[in-house]
PDB file of N, CA and C in Angstrom:
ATOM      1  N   UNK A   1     -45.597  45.107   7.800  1.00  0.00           N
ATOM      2  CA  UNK A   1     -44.973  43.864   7.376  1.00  0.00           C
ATOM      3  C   UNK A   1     -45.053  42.886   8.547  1.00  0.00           C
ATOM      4  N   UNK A   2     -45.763  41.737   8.392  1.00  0.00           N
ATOM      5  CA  UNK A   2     -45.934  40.871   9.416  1.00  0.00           C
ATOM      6  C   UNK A   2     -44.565  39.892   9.922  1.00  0.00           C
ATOM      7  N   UNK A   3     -44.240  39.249  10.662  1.00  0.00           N
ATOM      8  CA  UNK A   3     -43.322  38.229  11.427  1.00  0.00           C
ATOM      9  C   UNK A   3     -43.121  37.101   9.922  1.00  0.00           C
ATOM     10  N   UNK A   4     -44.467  36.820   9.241  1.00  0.00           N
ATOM     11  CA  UNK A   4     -43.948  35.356   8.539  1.00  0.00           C
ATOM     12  C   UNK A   4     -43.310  36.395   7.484  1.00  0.00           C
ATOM     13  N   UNK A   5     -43.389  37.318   6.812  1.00  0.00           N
ATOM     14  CA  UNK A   5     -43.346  38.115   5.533  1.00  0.00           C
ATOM     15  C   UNK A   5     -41.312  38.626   5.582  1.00  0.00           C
ATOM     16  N   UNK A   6     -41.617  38.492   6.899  1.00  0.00           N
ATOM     17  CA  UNK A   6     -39.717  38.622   7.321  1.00  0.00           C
ATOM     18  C   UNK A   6     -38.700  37.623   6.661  1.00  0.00           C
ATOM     19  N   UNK A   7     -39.807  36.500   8.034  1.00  0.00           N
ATOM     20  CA  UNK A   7     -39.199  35.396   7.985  1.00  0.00           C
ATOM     21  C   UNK A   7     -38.835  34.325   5.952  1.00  0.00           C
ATOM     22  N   UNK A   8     -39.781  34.533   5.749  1.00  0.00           N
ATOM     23  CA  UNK A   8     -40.149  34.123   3.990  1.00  0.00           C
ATOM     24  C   UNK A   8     -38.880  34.759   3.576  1.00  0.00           C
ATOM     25  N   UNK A   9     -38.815  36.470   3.404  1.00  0.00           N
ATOM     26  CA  UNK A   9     -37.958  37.126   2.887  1.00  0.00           C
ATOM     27  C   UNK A   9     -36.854  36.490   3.088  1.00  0.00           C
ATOM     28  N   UNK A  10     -36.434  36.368   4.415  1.00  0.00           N
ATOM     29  CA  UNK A  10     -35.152  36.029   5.058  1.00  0.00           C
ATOM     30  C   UNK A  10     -34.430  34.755   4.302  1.00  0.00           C
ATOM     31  N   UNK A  11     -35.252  33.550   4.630  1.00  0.00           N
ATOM     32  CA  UNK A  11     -35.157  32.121   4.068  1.00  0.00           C
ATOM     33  C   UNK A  11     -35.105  32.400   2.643  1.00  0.00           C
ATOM     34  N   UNK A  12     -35.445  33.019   1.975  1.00  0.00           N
ATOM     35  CA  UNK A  12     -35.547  33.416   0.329  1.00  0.00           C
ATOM     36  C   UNK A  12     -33.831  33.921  -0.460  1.00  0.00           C
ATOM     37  N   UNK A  13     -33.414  34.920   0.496  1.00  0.00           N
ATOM     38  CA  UNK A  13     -32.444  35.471   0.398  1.00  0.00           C
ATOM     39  C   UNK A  13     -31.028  34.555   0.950  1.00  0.00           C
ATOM     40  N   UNK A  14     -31.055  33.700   1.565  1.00  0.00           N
ATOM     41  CA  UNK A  14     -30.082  32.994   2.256  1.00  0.00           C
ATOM     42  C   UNK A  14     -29.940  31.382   1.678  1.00  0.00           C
ATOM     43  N   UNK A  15     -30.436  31.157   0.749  1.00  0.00           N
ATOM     44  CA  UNK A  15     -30.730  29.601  -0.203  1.00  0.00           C
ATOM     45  C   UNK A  15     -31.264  29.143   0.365  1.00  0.00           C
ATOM     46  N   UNK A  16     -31.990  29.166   1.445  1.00  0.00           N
ATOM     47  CA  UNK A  16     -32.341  27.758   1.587  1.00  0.00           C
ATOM     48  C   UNK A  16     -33.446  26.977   1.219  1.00  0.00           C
ATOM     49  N   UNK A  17     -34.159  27.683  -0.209  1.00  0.00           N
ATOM     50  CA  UNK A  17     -34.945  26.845  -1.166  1.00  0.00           C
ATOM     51  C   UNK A  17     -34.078  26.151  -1.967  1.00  0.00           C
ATOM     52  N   UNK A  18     -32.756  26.588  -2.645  1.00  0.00           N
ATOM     53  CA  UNK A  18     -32.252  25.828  -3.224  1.00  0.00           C
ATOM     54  C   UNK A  18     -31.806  24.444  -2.417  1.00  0.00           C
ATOM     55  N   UNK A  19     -31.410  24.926  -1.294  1.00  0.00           N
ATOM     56  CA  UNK A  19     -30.495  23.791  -0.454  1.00  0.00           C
ATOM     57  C   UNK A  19     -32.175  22.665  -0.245  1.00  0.00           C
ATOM     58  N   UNK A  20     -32.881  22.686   0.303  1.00  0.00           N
ATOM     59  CA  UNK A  20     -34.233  21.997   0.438  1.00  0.00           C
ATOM     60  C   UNK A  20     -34.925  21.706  -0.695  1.00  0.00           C
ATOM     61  N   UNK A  21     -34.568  21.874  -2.183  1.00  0.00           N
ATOM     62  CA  UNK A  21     -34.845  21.398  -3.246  1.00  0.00           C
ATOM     63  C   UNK A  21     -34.246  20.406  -3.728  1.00  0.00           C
ATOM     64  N   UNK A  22     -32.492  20.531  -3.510  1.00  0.00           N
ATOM     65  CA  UNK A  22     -32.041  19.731  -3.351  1.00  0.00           C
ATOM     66  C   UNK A  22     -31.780  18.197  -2.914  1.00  0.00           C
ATOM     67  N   UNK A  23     -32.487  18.686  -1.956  1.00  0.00           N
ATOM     68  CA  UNK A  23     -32.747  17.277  -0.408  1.00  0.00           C
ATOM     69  C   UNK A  23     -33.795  16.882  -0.763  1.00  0.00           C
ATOM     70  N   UNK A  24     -35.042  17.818  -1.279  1.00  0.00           N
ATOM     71  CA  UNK A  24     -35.774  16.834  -2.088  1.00  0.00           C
ATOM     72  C   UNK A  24     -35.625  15.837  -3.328  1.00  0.00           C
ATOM     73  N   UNK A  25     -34.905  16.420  -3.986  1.00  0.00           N
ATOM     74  CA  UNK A  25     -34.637  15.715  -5.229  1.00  0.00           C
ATOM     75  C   UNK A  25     -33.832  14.014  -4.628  1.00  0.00           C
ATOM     76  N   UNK A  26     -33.091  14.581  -3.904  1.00  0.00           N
ATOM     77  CA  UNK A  26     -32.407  13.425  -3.802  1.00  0.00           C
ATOM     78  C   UNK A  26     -33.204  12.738  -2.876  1.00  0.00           C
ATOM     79  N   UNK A  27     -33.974  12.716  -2.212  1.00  0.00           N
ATOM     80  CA  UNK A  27     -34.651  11.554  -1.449  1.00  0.00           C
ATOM     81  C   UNK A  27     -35.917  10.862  -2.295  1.00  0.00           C
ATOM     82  N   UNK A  28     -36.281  12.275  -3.419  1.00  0.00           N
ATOM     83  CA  UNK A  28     -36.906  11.182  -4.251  1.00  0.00           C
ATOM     84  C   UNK A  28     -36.746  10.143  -4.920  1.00  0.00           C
ATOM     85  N   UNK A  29     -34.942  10.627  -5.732  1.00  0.00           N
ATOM     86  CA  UNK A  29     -33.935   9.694  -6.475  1.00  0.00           C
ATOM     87  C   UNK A  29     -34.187   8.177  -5.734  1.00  0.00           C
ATOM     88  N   UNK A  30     -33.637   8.230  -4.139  1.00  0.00           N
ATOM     89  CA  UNK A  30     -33.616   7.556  -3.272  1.00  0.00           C
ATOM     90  C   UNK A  30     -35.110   6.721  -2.928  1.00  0.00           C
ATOM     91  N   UNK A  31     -35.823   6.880  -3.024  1.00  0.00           N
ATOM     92  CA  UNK A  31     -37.492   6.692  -2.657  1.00  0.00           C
ATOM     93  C   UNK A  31     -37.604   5.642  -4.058  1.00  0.00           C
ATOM     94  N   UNK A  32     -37.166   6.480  -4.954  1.00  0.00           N
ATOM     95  CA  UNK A  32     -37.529   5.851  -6.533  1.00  0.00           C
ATOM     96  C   UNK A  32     -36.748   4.322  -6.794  1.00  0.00           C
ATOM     97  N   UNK A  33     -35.465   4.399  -5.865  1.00  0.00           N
ATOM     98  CA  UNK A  33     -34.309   3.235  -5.868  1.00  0.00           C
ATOM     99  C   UNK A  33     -35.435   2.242  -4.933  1.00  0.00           C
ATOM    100  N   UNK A  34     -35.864   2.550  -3.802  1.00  0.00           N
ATOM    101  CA  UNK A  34     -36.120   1.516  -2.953  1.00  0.00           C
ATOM    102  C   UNK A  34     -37.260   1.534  -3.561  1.00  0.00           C
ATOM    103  N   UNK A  35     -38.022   2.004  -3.707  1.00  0.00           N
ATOM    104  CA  UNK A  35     -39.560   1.297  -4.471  1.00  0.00           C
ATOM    105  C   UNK A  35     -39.621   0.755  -5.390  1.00  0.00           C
ATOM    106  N   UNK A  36     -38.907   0.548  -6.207  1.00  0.00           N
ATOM    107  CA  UNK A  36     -38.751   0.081  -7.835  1.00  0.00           C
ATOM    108  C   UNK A  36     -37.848  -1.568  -7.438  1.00  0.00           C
ATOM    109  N   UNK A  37     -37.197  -1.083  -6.483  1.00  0.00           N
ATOM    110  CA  UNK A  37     -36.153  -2.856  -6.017  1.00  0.00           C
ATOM    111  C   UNK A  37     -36.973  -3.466  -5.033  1.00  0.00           C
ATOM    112  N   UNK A  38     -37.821  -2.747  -3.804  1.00  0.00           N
ATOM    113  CA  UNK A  38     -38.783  -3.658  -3.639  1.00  0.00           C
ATOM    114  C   UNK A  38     -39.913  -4.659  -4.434  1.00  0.00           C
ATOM    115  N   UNK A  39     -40.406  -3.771  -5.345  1.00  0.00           N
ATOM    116  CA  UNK A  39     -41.008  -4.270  -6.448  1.00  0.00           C
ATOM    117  C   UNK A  39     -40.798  -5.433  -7.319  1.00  0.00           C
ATOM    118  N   UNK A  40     -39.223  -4.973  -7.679  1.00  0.00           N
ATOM    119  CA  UNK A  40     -38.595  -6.489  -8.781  1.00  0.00           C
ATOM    120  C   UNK A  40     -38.236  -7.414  -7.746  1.00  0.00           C
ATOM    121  N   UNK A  41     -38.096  -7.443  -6.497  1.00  0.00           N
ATOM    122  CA  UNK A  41     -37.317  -8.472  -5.442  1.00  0.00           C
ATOM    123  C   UNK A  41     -38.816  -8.995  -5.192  1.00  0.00           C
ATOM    124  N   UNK A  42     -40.183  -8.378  -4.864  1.00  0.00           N
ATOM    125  CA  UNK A  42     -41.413  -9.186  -4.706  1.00  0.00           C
ATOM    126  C   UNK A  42     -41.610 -10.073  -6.256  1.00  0.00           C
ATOM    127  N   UNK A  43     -41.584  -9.274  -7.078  1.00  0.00           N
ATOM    128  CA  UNK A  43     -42.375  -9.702  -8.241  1.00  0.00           C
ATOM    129  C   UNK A  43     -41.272 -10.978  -9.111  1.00  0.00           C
ATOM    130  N   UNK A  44     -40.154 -11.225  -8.150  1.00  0.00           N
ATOM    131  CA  UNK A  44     -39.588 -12.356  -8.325  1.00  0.00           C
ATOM    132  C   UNK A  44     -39.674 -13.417  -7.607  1.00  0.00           C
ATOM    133  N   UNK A  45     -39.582 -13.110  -6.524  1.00  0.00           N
ATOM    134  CA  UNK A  45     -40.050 -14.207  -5.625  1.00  0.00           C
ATOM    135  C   UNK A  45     -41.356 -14.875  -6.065  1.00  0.00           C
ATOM    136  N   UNK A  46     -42.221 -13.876  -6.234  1.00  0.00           N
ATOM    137  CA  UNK A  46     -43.393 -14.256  -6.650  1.00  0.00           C
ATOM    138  C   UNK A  46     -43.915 -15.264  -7.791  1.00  0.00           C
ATOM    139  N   UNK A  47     -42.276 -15.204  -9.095  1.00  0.00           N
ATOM    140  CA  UNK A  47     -42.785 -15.869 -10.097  1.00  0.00           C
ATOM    141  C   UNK A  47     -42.088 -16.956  -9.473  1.00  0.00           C
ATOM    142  N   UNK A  48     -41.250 -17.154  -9.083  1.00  0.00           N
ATOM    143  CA  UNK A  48     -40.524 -18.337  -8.442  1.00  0.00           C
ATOM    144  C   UNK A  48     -41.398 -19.111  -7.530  1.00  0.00           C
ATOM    145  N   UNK A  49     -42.160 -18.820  -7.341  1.00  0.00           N
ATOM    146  CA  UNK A  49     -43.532 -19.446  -6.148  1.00  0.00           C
ATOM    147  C   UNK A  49     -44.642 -20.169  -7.247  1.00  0.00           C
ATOM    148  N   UNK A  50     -45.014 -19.103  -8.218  1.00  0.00           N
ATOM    149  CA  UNK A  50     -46.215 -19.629  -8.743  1.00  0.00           C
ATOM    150  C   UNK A  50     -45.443 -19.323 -10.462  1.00  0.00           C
ATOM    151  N   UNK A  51     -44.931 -19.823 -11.326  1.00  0.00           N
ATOM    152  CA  UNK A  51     -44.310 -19.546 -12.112  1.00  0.00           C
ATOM    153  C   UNK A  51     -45.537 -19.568 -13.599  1.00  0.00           C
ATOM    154  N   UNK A  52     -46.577 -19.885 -13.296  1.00  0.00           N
ATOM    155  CA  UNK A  52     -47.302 -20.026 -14.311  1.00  0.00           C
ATOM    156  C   UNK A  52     -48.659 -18.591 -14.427  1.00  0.00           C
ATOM    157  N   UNK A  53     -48.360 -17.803 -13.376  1.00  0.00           N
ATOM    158  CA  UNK A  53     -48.517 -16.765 -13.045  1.00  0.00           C
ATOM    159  C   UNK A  53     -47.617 -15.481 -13.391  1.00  0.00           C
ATOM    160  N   UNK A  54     -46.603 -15.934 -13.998  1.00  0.00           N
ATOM    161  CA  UNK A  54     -45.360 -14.520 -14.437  1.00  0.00           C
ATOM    162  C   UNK A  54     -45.982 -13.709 -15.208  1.00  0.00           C
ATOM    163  N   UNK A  55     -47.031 -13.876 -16.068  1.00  0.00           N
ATOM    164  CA  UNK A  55     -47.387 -12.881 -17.188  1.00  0.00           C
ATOM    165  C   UNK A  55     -48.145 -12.297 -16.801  1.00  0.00           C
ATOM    166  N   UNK A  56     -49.090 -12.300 -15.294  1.00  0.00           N
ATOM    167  CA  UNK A  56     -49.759 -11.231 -15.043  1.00  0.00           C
ATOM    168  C   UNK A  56     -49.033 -10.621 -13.543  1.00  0.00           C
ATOM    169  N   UNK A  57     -47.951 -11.468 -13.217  1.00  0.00           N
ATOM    170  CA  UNK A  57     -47.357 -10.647 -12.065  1.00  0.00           C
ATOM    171  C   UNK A  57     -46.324  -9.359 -12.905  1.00  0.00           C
ATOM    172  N   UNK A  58     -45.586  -9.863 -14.371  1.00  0.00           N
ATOM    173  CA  UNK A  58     -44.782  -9.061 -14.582  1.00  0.00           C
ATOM    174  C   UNK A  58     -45.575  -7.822 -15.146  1.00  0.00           C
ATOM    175  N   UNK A  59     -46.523  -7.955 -15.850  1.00  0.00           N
ATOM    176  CA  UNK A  59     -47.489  -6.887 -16.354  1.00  0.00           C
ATOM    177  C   UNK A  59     -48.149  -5.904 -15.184  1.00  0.00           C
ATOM    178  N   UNK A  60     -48.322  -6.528 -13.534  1.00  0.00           N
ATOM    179  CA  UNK A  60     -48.396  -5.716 -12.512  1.00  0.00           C
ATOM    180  C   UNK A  60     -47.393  -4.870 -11.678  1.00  0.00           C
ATOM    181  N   UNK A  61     -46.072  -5.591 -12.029  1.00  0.00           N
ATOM    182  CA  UNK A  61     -44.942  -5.032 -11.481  1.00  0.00           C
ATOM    183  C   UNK A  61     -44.443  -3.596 -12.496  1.00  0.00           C
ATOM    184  N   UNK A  62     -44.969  -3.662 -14.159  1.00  0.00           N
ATOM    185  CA  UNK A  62     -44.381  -2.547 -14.384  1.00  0.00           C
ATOM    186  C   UNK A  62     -45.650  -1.509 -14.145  1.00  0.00           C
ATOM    187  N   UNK A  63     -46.753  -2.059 -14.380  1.00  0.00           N
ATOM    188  CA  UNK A  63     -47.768  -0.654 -13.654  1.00  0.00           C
ATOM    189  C   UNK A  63     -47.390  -0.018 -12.565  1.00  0.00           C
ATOM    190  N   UNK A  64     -46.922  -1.113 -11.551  1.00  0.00           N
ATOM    191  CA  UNK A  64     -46.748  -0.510 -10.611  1.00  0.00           C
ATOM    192  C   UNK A  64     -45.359   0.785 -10.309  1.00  0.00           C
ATOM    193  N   UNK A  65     -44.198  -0.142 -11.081  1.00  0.00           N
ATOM    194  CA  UNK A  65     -43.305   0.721 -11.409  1.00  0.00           C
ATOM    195  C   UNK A  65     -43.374   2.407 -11.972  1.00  0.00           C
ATOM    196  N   UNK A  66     -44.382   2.003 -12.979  1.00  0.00           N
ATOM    197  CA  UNK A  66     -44.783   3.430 -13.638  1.00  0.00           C
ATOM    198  C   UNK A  66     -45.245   4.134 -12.897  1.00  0.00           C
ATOM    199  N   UNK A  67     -46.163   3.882 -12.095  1.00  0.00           N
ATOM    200  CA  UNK A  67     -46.944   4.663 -10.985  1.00  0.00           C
ATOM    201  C   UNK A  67     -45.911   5.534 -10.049  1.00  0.00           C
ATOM    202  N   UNK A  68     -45.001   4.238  -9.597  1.00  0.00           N
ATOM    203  CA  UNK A  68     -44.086   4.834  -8.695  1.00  0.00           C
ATOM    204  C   UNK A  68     -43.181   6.270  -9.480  1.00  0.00           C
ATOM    205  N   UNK A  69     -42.816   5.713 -10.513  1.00  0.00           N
ATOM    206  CA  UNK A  69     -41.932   6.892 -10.663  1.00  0.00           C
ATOM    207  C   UNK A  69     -42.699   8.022 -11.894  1.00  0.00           C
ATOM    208  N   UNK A  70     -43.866   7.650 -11.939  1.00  0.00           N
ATOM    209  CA  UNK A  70     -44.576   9.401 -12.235  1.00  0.00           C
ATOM    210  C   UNK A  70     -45.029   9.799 -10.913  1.00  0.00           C
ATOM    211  N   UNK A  71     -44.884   9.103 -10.040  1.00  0.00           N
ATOM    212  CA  UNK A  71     -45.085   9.804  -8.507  1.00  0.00           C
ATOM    213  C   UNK A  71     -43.828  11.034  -8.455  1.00  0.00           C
ATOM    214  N   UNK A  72     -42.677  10.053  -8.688  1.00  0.00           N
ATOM    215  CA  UNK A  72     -41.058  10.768  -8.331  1.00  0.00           C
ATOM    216  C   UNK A  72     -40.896  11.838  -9.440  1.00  0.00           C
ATOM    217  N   UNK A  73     -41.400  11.862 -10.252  1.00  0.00           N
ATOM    218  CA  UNK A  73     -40.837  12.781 -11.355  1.00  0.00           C
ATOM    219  C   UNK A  73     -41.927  13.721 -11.170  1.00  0.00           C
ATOM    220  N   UNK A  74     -42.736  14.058 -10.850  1.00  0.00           N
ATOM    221  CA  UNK A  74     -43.891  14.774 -10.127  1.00  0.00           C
ATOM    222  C   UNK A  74     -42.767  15.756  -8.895  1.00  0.00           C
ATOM    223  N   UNK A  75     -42.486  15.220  -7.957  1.00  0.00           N
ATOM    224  CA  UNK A  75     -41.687  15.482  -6.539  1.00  0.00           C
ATOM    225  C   UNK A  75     -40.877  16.175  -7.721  1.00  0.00           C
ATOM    226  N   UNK A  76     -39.843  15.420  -8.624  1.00  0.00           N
ATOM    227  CA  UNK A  76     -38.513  16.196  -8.983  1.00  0.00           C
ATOM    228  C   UNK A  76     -39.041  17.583 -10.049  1.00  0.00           C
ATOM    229  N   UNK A  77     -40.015  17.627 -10.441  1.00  0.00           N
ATOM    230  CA  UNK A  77     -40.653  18.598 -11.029  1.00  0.00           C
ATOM    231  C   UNK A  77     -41.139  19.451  -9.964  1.00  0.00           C
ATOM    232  N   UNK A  78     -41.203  19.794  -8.738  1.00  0.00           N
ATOM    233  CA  UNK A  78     -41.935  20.245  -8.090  1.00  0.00           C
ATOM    234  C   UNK A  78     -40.482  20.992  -7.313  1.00  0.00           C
ATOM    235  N   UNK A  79     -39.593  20.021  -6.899  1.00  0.00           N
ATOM    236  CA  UNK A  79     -38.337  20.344  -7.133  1.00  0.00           C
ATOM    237  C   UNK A  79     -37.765  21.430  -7.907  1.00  0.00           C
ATOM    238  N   UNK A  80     -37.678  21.410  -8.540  1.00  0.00           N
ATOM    239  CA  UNK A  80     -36.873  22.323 -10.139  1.00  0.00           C
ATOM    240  C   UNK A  80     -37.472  23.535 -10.413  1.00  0.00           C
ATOM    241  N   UNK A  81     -38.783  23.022  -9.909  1.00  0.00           N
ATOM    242  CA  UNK A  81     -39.748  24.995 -10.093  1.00  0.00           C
ATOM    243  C   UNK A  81     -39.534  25.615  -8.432  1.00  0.00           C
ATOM    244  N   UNK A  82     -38.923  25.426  -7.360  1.00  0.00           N
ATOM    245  CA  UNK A  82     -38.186  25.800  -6.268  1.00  0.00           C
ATOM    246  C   UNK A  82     -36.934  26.294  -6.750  1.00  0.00           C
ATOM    247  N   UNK A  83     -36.130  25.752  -7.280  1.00  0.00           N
ATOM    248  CA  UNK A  83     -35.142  26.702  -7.739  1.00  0.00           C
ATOM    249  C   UNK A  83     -34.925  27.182  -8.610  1.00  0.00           C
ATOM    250  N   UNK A  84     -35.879  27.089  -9.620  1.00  0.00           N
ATOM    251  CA  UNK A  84     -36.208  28.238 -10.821  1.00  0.00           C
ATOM    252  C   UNK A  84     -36.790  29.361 -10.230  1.00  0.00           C
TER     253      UNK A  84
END
């Protein structure tokens, strides 16, 4: 039995996949808050600048949105099979 095969065991038996699944989840939650409000705080300013431009800035802001959070729900899925 090698040094990492201990160590694995050890960390396995003591939570601390659950506890680090955890901390993931929530910094994605967190990741998902600030990327999604950077987004609507640009993509407003933006129509407020060039206002005859809103229909292809708002149609880029939710792609982009979507992107972002099938990024995060990816992470929180990746998440959830750690403590399953």
């Amino acid at each position: 039995m090698s040094i990492l095969e201990i160590i694995l065991q050890a960390a396995a038996e003591s939570g601390l996949p659950k506890f680090g699944s955890a901390v993931g989840a929530g910094l994605a939650a967190i990741g998902i808050g600030i990327g999604i409000g950077k987004i609507g705080a640009s993509a407003l300013e933006s129509i407020a600048r060039q206002p005859e431009a809103s229909g292809d800035i708002r149609a880029n802001m939710i792609i982009s949105a979507a992107l972002i959070e099938g990024a995060v729900f990816f992470a929180l899925v990746i998440c959830l099979l750690i403590v399953l």
